[in-house]
Protein backbone atom coordinates (compact mmCIF):
# COMPACT_ATOMS: atom_id res chain seq x y z
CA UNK A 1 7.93 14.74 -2.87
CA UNK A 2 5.03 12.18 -2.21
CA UNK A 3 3.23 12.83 0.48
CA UNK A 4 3.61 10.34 3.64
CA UNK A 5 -0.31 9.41 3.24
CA UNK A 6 0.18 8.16 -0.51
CA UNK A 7 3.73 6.62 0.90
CA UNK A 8 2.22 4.68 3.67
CA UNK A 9 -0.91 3.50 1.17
CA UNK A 10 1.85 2.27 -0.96
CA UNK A 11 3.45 0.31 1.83
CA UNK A 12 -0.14 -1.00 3.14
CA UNK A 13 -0.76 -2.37 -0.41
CA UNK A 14 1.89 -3.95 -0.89
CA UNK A 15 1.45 -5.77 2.70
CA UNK A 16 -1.89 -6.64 1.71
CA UNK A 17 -0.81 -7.48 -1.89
CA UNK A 18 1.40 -10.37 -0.27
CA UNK A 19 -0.68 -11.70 2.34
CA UNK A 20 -4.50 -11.63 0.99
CA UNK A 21 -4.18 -10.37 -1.99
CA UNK A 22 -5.84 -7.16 -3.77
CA UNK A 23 -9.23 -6.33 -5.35
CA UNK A 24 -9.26 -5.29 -9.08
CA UNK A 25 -9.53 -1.48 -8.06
CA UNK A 26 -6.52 -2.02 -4.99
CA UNK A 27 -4.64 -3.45 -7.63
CA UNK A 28 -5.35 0.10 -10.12
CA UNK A 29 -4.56 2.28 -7.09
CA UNK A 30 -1.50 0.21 -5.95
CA UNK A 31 -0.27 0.82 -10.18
CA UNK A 32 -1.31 4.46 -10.00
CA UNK A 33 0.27 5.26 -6.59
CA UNK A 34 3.82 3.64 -7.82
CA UNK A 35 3.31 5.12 -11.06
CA UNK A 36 3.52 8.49 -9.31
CA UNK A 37 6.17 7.33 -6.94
CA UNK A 38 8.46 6.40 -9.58
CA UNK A 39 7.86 10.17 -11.59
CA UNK A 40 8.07 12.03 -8.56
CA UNK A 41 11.55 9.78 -7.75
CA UNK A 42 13.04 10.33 -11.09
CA UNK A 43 11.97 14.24 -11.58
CA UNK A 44 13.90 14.18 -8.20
CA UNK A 45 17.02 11.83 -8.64
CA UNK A 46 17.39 14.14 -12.48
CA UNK A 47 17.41 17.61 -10.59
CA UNK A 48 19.92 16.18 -8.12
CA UNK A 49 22.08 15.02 -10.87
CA UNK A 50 22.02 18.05 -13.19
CA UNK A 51 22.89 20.56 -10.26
CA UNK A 52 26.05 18.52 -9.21
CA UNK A 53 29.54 19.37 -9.82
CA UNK A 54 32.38 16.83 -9.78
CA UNK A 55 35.43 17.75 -8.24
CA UNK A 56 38.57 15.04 -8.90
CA UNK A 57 41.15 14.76 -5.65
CA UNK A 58 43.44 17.10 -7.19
CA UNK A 59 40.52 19.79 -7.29
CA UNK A 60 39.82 19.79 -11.04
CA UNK A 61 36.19 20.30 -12.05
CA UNK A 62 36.03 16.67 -14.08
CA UNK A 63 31.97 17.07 -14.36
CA UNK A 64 30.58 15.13 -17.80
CA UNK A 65 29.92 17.74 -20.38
CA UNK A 66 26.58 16.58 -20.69
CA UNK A 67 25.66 17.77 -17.27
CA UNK A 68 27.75 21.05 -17.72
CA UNK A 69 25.67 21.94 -20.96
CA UNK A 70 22.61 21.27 -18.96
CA UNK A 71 23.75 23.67 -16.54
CA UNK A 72 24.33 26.11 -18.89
CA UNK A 73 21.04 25.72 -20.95
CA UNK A 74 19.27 26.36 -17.15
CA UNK A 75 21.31 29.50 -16.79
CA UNK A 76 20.16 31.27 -19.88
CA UNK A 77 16.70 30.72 -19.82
């Protein structure tokens, strides 16, 4: 997870970014900070999505194969 400093820097660009404007190396940082948002986000949402199991109302396991063989890959290594 991004830390709430980088998170809040984010945020105070971005206010900044819309009001005033940003310098040439604000503008860098503001592209290198949601760079790293957006990998730390995705490396995130992906775990999430390959540890799930989906479970229909009748109580059948109806998770995609894709994710199951994902699953399984993890477990053997």
């Amino acid at each position: 997870m991004l830390s709430s400093d980088k998170i809040a820097r984010i945020n105070e660009l971005s206010k900044k970014s819309k009001s005033i404007g940003l310098t040439l190396e604000e503008a860098k940082e503001q592209t290198s900070l949601r760079k790293e948002y957006l990998e730390t986000f995705r490396s995130s949402m992906k775990n999430t999505i390959e540890n799930v199991t989906v479970i229909d109302p009748e109580g059948n396991d109806v998770t995609p194969e894709k994710v199951k063989a994902i699953k399984e890959k993890k477990f053997l290594n």
